[in-house]
Every structure is written in structure tokens, then in C-alpha cells.
C-alpha atoms as a PDB file:
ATOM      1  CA  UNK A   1      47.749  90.419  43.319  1.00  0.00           C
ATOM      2  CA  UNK A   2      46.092  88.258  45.465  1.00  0.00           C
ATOM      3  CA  UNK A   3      43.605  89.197  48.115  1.00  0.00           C
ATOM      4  CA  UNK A   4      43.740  87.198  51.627  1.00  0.00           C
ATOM      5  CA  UNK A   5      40.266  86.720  53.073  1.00  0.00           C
ATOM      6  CA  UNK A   6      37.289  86.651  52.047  1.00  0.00           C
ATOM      7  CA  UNK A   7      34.858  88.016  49.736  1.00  0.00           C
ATOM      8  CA  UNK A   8      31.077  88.017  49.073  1.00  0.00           C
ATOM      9  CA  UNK A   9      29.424  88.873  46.088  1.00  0.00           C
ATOM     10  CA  UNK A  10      26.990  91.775  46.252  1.00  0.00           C
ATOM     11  CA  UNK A  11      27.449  92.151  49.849  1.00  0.00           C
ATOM     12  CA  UNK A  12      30.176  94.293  51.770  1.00  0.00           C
ATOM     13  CA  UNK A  13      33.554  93.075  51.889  1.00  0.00           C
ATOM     14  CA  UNK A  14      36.259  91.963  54.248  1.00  0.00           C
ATOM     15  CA  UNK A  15      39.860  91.803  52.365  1.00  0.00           C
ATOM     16  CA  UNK A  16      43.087  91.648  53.881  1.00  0.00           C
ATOM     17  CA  UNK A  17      46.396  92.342  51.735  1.00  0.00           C
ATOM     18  CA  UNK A  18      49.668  91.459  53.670  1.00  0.00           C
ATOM     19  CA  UNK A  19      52.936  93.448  52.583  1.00  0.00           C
ATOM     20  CA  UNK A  20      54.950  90.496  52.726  1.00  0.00           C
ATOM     21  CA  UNK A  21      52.541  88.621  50.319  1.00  0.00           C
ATOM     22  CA  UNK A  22      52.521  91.113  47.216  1.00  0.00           C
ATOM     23  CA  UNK A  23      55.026  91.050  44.421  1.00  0.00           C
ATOM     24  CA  UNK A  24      57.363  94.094  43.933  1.00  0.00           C
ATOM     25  CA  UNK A  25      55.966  96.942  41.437  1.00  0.00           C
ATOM     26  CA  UNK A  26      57.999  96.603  38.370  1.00  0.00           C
ATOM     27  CA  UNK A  27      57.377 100.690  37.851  1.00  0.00           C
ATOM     28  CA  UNK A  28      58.970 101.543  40.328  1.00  0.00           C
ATOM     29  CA  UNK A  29      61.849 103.547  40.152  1.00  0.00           C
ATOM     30  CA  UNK A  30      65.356 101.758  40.452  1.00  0.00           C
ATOM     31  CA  UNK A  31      66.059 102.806  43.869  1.00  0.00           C
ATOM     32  CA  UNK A  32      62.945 101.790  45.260  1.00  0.00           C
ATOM     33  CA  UNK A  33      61.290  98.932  45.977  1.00  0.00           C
ATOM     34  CA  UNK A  34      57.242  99.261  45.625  1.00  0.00           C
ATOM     35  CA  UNK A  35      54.727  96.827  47.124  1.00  0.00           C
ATOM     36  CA  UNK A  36      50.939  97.671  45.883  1.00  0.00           C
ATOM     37  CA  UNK A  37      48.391  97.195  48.000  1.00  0.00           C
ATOM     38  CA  UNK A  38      45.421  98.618  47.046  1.00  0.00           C
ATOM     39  CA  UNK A  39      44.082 100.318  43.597  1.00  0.00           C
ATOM     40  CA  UNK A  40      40.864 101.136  41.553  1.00  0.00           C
ATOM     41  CA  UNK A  41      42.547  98.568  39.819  1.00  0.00           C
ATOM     42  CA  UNK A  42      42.348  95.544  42.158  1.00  0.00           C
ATOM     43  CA  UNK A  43      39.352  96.876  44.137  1.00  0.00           C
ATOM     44  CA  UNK A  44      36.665  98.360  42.182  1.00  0.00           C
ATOM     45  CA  UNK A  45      36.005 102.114  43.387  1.00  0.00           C
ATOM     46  CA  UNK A  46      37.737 102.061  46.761  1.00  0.00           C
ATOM     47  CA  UNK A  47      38.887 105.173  45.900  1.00  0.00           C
ATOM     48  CA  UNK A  48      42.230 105.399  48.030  1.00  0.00           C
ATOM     49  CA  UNK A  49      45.519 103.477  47.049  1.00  0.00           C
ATOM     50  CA  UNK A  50      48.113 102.316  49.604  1.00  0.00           C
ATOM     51  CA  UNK A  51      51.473 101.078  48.976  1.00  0.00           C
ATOM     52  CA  UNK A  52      54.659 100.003  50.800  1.00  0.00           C
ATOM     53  CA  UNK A  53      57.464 102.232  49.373  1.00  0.00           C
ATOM     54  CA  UNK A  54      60.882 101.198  50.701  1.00  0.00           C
ATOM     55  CA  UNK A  55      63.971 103.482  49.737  1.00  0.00           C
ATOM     56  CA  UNK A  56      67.717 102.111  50.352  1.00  0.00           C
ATOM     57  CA  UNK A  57      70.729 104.305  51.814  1.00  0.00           C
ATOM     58  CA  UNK A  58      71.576 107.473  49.727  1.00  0.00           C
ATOM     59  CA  UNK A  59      68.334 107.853  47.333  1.00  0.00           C
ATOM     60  CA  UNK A  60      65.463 109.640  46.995  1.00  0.00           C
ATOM     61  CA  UNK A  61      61.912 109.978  45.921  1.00  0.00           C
ATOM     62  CA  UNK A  62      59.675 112.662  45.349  1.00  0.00           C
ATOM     63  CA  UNK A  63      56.127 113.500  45.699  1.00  0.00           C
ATOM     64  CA  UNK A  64      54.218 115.345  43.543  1.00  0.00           C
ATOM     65  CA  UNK A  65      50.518 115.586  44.709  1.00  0.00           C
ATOM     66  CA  UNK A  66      47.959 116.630  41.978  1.00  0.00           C
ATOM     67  CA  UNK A  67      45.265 119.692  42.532  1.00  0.00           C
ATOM     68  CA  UNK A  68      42.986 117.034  42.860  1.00  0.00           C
ATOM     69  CA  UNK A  69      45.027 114.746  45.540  1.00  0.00           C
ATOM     70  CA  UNK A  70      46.608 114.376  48.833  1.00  0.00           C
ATOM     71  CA  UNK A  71      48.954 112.331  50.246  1.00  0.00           C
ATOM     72  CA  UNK A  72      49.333 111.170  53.315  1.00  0.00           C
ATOM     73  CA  UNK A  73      52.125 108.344  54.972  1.00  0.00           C
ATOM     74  CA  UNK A  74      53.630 106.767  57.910  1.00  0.00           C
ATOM     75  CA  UNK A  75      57.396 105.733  58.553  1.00  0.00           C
ATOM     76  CA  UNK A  76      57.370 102.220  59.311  1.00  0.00           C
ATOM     77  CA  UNK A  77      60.872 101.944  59.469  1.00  0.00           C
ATOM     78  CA  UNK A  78      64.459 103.344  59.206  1.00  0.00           C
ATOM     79  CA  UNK A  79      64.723 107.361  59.177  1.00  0.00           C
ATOM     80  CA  UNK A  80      64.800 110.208  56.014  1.00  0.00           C
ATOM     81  CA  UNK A  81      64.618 113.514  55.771  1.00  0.00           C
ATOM     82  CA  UNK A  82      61.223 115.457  54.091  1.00  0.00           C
ATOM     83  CA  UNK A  83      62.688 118.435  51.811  1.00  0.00           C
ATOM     84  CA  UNK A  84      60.220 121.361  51.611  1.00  0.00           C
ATOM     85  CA  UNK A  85      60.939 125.130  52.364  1.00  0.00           C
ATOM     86  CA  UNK A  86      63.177 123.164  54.927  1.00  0.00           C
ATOM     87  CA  UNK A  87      63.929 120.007  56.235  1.00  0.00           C
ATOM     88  CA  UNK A  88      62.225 117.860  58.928  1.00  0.00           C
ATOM     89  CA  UNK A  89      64.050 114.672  60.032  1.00  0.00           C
ATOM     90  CA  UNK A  90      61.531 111.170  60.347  1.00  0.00           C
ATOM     91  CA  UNK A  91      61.511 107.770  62.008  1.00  0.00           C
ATOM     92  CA  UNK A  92      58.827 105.606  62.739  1.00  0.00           C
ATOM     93  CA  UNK A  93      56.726 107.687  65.125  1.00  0.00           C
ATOM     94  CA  UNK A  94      56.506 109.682  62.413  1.00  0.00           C
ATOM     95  CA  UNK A  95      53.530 110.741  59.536  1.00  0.00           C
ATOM     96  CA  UNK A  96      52.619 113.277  57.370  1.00  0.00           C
ATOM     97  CA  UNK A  97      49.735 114.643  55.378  1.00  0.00           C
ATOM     98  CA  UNK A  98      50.720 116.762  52.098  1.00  0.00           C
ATOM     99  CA  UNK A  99      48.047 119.399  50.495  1.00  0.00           C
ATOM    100  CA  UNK A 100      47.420 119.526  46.560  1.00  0.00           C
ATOM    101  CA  UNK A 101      50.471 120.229  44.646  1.00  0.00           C
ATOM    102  CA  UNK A 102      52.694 120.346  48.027  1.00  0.00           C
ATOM    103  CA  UNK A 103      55.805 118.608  46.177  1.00  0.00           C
ATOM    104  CA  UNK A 104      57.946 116.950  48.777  1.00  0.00           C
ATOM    105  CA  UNK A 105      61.150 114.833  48.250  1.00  0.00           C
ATOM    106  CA  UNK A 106      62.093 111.993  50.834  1.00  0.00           C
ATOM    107  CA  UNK A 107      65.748 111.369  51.270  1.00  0.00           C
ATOM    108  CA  UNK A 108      68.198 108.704  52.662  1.00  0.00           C
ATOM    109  CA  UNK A 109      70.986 110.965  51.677  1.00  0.00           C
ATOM    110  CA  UNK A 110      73.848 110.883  54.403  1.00  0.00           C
ATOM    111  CA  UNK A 111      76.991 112.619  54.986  1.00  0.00           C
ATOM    112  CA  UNK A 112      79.532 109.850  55.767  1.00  0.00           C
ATOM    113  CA  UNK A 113      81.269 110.290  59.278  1.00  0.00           C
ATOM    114  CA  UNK A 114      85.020 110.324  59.320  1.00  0.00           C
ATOM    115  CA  UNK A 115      85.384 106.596  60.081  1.00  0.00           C
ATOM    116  CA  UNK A 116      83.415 105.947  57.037  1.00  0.00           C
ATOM    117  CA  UNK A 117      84.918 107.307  54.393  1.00  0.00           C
ATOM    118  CA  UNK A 118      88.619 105.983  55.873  1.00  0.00           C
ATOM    119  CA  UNK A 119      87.334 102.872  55.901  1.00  0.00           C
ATOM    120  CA  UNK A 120      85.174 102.833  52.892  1.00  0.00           C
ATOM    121  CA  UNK A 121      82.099 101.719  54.167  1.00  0.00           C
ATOM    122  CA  UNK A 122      78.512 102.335  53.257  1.00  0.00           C
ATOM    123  CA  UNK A 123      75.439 103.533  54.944  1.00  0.00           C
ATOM    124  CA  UNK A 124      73.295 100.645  54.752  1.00  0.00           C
ATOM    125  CA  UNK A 125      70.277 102.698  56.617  1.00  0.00           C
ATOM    126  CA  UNK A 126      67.140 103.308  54.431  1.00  0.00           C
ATOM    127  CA  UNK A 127      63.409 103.524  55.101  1.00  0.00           C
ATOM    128  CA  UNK A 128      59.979 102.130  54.867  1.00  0.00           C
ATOM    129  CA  UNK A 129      56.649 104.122  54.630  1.00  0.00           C
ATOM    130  CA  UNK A 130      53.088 103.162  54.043  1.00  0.00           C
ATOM    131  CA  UNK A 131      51.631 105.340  51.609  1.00  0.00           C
ATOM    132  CA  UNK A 132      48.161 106.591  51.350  1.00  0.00           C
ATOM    133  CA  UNK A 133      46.975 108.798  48.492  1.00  0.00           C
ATOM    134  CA  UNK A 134      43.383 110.050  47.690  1.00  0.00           C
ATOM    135  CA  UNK A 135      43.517 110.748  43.773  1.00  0.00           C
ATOM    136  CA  UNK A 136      40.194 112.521  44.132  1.00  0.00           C
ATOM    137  CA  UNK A 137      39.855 114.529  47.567  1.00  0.00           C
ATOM    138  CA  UNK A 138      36.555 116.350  46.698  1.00  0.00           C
ATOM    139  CA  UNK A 139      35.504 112.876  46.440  1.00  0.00           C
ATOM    140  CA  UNK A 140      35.488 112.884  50.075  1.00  0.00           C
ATOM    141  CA  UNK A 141      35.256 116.214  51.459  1.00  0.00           C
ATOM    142  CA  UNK A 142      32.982 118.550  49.694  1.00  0.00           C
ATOM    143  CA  UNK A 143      35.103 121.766  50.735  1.00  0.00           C
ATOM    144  CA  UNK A 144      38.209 120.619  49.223  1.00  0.00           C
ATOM    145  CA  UNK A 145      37.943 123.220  46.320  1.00  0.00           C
ATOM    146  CA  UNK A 146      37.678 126.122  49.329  1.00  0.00           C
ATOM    147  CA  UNK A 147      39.460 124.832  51.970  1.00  0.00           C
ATOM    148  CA  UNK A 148      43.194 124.272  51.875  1.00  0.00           C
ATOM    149  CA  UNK A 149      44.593 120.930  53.999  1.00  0.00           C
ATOM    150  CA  UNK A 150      47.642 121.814  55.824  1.00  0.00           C
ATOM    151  CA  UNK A 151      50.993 120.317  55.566  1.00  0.00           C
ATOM    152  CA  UNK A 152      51.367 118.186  58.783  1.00  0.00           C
ATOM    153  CA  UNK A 153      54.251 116.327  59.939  1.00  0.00           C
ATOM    154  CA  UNK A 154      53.750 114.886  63.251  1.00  0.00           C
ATOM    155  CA  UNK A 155      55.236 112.566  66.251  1.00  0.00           C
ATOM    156  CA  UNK A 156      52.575 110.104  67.037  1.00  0.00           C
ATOM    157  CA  UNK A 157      54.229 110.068  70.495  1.00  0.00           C
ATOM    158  CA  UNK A 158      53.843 113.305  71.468  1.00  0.00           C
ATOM    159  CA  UNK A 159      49.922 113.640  70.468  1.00  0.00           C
ATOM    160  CA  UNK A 160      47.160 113.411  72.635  1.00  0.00           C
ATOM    161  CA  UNK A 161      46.059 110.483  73.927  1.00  0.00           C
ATOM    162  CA  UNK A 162      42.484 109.153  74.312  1.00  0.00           C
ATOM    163  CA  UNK A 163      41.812 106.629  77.082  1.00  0.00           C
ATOM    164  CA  UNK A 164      39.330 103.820  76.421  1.00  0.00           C
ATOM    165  CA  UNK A 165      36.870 104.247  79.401  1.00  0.00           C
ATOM    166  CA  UNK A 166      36.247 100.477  79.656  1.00  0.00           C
ATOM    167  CA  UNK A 167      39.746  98.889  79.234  1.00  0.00           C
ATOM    168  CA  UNK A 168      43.218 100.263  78.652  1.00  0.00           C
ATOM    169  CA  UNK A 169      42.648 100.521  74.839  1.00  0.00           C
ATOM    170  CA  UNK A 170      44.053 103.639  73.352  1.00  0.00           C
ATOM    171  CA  UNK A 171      44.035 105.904  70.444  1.00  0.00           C
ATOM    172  CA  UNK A 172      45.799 109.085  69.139  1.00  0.00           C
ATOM    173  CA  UNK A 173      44.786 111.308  66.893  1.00  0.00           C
ATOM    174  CA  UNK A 174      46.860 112.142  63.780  1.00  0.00           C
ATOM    175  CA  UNK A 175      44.470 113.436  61.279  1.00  0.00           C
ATOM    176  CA  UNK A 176      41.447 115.209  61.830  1.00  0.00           C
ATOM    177  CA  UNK A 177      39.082 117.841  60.081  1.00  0.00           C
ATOM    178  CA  UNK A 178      39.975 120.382  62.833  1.00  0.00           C
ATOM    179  CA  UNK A 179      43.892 119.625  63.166  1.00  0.00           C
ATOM    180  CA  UNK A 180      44.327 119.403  59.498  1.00  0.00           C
ATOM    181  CA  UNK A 181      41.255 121.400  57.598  1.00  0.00           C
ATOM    182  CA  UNK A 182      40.553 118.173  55.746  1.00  0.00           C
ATOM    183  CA  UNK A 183      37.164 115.978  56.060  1.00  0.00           C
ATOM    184  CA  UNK A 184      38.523 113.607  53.473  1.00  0.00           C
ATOM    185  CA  UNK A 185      40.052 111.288  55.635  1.00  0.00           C
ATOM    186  CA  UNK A 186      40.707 111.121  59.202  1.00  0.00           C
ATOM    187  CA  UNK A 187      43.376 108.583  60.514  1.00  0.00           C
ATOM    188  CA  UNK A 188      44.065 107.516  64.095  1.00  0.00           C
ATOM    189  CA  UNK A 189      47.150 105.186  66.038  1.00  0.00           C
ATOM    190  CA  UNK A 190      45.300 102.499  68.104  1.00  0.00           C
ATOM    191  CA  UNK A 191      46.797 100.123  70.439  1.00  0.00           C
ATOM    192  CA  UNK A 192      45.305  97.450  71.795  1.00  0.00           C
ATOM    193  CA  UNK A 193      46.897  95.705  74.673  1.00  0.00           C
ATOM    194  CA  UNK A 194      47.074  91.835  74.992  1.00  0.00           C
ATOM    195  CA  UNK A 195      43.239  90.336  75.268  1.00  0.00           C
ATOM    196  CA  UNK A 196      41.444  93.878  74.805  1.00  0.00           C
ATOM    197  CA  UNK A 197      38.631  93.740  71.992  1.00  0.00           C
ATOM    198  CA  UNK A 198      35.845  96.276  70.344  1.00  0.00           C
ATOM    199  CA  UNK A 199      32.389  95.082  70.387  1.00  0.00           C
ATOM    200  CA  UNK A 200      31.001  95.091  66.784  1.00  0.00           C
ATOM    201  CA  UNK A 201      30.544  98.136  65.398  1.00  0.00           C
ATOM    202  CA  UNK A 202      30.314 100.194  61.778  1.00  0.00           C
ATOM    203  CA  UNK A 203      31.212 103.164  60.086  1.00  0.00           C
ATOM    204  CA  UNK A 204      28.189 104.626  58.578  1.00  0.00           C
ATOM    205  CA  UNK A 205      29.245 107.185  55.701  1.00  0.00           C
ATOM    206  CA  UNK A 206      33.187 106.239  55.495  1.00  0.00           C
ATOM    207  CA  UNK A 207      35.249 103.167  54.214  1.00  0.00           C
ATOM    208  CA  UNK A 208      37.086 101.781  57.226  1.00  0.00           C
ATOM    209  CA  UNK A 209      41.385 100.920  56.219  1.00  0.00           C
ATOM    210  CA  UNK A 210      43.356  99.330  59.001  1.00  0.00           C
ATOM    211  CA  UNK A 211      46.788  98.343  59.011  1.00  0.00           C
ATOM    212  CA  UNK A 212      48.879  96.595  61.404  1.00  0.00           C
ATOM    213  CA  UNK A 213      51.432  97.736  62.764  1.00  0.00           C
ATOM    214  CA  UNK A 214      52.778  94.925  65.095  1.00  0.00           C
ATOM    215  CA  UNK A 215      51.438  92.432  67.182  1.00  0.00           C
ATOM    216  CA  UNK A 216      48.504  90.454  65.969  1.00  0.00           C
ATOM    217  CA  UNK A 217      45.356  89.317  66.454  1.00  0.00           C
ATOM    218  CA  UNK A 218      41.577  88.692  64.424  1.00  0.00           C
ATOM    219  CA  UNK A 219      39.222  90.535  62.408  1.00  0.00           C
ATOM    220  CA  UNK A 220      36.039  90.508  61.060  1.00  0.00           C
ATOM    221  CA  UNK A 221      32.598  91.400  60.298  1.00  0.00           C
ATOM    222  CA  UNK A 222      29.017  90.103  62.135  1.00  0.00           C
ATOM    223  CA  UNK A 223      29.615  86.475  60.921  1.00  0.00           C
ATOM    224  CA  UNK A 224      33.355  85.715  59.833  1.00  0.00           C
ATOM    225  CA  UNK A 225      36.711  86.401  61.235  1.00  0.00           C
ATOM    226  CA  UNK A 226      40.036  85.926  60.141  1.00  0.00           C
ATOM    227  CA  UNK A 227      43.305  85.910  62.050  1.00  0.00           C
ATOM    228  CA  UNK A 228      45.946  89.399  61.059  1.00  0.00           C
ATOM    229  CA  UNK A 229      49.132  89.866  61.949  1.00  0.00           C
ATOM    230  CA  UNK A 230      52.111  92.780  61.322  1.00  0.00           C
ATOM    231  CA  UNK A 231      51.746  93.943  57.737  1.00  0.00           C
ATOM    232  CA  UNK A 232      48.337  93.097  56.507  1.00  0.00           C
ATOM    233  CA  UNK A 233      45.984  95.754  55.745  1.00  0.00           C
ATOM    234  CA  UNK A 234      42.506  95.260  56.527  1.00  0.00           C
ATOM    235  CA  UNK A 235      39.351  96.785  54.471  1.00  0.00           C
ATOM    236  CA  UNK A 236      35.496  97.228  55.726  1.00  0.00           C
ATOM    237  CA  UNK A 237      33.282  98.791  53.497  1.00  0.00           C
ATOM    238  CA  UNK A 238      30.857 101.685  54.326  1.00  0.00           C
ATOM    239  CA  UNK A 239      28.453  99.978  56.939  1.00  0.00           C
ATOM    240  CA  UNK A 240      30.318  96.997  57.427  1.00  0.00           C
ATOM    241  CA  UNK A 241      30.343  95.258  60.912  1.00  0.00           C
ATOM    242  CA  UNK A 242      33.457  95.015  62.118  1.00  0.00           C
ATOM    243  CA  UNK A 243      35.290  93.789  64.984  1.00  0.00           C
ATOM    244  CA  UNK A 244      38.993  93.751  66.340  1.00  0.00           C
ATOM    245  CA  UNK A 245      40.893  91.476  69.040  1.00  0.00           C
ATOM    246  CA  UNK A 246      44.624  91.661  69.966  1.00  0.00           C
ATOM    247  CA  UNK A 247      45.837  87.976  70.500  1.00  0.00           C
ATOM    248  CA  UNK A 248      45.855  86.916  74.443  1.00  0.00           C
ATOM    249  CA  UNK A 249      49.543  86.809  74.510  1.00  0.00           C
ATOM    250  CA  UNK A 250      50.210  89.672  72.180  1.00  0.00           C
ATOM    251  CA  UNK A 251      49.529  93.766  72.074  1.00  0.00           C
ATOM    252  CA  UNK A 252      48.266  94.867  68.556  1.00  0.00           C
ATOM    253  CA  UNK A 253      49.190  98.246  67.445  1.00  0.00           C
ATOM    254  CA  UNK A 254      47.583  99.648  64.155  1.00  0.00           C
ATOM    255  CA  UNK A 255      46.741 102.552  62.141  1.00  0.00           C
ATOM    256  CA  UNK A 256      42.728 103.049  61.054  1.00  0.00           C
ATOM    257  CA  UNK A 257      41.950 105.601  58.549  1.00  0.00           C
ATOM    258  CA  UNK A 258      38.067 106.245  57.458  1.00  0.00           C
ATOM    259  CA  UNK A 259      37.193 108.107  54.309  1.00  0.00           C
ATOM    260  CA  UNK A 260      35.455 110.369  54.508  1.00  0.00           C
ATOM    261  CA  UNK A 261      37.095 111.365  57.756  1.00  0.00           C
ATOM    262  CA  UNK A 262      33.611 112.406  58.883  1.00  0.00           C
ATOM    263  CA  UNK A 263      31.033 109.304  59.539  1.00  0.00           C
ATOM    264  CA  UNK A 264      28.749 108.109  62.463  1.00  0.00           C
ATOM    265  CA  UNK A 265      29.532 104.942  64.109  1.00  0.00           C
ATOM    266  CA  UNK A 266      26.551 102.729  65.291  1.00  0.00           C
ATOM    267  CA  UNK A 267      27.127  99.581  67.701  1.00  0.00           C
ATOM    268  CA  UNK A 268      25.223  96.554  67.377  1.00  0.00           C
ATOM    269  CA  UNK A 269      24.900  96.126  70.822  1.00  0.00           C
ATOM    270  CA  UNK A 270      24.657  99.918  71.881  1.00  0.00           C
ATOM    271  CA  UNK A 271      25.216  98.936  75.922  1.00  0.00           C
ATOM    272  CA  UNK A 272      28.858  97.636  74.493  1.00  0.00           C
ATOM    273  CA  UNK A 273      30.283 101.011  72.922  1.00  0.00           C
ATOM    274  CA  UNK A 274      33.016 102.013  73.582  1.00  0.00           C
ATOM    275  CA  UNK A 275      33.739 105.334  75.208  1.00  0.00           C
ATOM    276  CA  UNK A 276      36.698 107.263  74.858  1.00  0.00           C
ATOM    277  CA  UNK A 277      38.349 110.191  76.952  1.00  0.00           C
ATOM    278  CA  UNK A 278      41.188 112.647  76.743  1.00  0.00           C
ATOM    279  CA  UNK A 279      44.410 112.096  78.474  1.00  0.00           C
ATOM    280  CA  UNK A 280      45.762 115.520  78.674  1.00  0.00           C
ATOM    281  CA  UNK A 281      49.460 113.557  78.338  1.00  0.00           C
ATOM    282  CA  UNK A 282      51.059 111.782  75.494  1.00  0.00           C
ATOM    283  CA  UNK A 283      51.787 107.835  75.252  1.00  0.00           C
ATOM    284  CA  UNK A 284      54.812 107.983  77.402  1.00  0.00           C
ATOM    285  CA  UNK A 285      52.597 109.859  80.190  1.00  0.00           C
ATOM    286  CA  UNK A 286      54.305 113.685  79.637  1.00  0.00           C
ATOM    287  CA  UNK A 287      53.142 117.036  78.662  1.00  0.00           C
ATOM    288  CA  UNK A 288      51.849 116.764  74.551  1.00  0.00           C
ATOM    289  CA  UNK A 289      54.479 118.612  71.470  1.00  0.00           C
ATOM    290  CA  UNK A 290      51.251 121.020  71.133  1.00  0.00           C
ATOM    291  CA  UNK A 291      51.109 121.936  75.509  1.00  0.00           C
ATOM    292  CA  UNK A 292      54.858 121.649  75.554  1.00  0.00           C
ATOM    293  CA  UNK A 293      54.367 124.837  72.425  1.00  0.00           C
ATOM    294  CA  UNK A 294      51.944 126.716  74.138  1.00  0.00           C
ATOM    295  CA  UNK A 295      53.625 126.346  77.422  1.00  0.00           C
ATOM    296  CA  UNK A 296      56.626 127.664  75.619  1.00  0.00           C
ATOM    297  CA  UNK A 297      54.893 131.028  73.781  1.00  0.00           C
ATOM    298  CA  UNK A 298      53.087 131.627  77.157  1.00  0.00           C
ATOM    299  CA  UNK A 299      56.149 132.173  79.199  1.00  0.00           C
ATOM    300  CA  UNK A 300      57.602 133.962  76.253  1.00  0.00           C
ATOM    301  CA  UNK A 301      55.039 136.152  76.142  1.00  0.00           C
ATOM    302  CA  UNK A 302      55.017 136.901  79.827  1.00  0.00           C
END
């Protein structure tokens, strides 16, 4: 597989994969369709491996995380159900974190409606879901052994929103060492409307992973850019410089997840960091899932 970007010898390292660019797995299974992004294999010691796993209608696919691992994804597209001690239905505003040895099965399964089956016709829905899994947790989070993560399945649009205090950037939280007992990684939905940019900044004590979910845009480090669109997938090194710009004419949503999920972040130009604040609502501008809960057990319990 071929990287697209650029790369420097001895120094840290900029590399963008694109989903659309990277030939199928042929290990995968025969009702799914595999894209590889990112190994051990292809990147020496990154230590996390991402792929695009799309399932058609009526199929499955199971996870099996090790003691060691974790797993965590995001729907990019289509709907399934997750089969564990019960079922919880996804779409795309959907991810989910499993624990060690938290087997899982994803399903396209379907009962056919009445119409259907008298007319013989197939369910042609099936999903797409970037995958994330950290072969080595304690790698990353040196209570792993101690601590169980938990199981997490949430709606990214009915999470907390943080306000940029500078420009109408935003971000929501969907992993996090408190939410989700787990320092190993900490992932976040970012949108960045048309024009809106990040002063250069770095991650000091975590690899950086971004990938996009729409729009597009440029990225880079101190020195070099590169322009990114839907479906690449965007690595910074520890301490790498980095910097992110939605196009003029285009909003760029993505997902960013650091490992470890616990890191400082230094600005080159401290007077330019940015500053972030809590909403109290969700993206839409209503009450969060977790306030609409406690709203809910409150007035129970009175």
C-alpha cells in the first residue's frame, strides 16, 4: 500500500492514506470487504491499526478483542445492529469502544417486510465502519492490567459539545479517561466550519490520527502542507507540528484520536491557542442523552 504525502527520514512524519486509494484485503472474510489502512506492518511501531470494514445486506462479523486489546469504531455509513447481552441498533452518529475480550458481533441481518418477500426483493442496505484497534493497550495506559475500559456505545449527536472560544469550531467528546476508564486513547468529533483553522500546535506524549469525515481542506506540519479530503486518514507523530484548515467554500468534519489519550499540547505561537468551552447542549442545540438521563432518574426519584 501506498502512502500519500510525504515522508522524511529520521524526522517525524506526515502520511496520509485515503480509503478510496487502498486495495481490498484479500483476508477478509467473503462477506466483507476490508480496506487496510494502517499496520506495524506498513508503519513501523505506530502501534494502532485502522481499517475500513464494509459489510453487505444480511451478514455479519464478529469481534473478538484479545486480553491485551481494545477496539474501538465509528459507523460511517448504512446501519447494523451490535449483539452483546442485547442489542443496540447503529448509524452513522454512531461509535463504540469494546474492553478486552468483550466479543461483539455486527449484523446487517433484516427481517424482510411483507412487500419484500411477495415481491422477491433484497435488502440491499449494509454498512461501513472505521475500525481502530490497539493490539497492546498497556502500551498506552499503564493501568490497563487494573482498570477495566467500559463498553461504550454512543450518539455523537447527543454528547456534549465544546465551543471554540475564538471561532465557531467545535468538538465532542467520545472517548475519554473519565467517560470510559481508559488513558489509552482518547478520540474526539471536530467540525470545522468553512474558512476556520488551528494555529500550529503538537501533541507532546501521544501520536495524533485524524480522519475525515467529509468536507475537505489542508494539513500539515511547521513547513509542508498537503491538501485532504473525505476518506484520507492523516498521521502526526508524537511532537509533530501540526495544523488544520477547512477549505473556504467547504465545512470539514473529522474524527482525531491521540494515543495515549493523555498528552499536553504546546502552541507555537502560545497567544494563538485555542480555547475551548462547554456547551451544556448537544450539536443540534438540545438537552445532552446523559442530562436528558439524569433529568429522567431525578423526576423518578422525586
Amino acid at each position: 500500500m501506498q502512502a500519500l504525502g510525504w515522508v522524511w527520514s529520521r524526522e517525524p512524519t506526515v502520511i496520509l492514506f485515503n480509503n478510496t486509494a487502498v486495495a481490498f484485503d484479500p483476508a477478509a472474510g467473503p462477506d466483507e470487504v476490508r480496506r487496510t489502512l494502517l499496520t506495524d506492518e506498513n508503519v513501523e511501531e505506530v502501534g494502532i491499526r485502522f481499517d475500513c470494514l464494509t459489510l453487505p445486506a444480511n451478514a455479519s462479523f464478529r469481534f473478538e478483542p484479545s486480553a491485551r486489546s481494545m477496539v474501538w469504531f465509528q459507523v460511517l455509513k448504512g446501519d447494523a445492529k451490535l449483539k452483546t447481552m442485547y442489542a443496540d441498533g447503529l448509524s452513522d452518529r454512531h461509535s463504540v469502544l469494546l474492553p478486552p475480550t468483550f466479543d461483539a458481533t455486527l449484523s446487517t441481518e433484516r427481517r424482510q417486510g411483507f412487500w419484500q418477500r411477495l415481491f422477491h426483493q433484497k435488502d440491499a442496505r449494509g454498512v461501513s465502519l472505521l475500525r481502530a484497534e490497539i493490539p497492546d493497550a498497556g502500551r498506552f495506559d499503564p493501568g490497563f492490567t487494573t482498570k477495566q475500559p467500559l463498553f461504550t456505545v454512543l450518539d455523537w449527536t447527543r454528547e456534549l459539545v465544546l465551543q471554540c472560544k475564538t471561532d465557531e469550531r467545535k468538538r465532542v467528546p467520545l472517548v475519554t479517561a473519565e467517560t470510559c476508564q481508559t488513558a489509552a486513547i482518547r478520540v474526539q468529533m471536530v467540525i470545522y466550519p468553512p474558512g476556520t483553522k488551528s494555529a500550529s500546535y503538537r501533541h507532546e506524549g501521544a501520536e495524533s490520527f485524524i480522519y475525515l469525515m467529509s468536507g475537505r481542506g489542508t494539513a500539515g506540519t511547521r513547513d509542508q502542507s498537503s491538501s485532504v479530503r473525505k476518506g484520507d486518514l492523516i498521521w502526526f507523530r508524537d511532537g509533530e507540528w501540526q495544523r488544520l484548515e477547512a477549505a473556504a467554500d467547504s465545512e470539514m468534519r473529522f474524527l482525531i484520536l491521540c494515543a495515549p489519550g493523555v498528552f499536553r499540547t504546546a502552541w507555537e505561537d502560545p497567544s494563538k491557542a485555542s480555547a475551548w468551552s462547554p456547551t451544556g447542549l448537544d450539536i443540534n442545540g438540545l438537552e445532552t442523552a446523559r442530562d436528558a438521563r439524569e433529568r429522567i432518574a431525578y423526576s423518578r426519584s422525586g
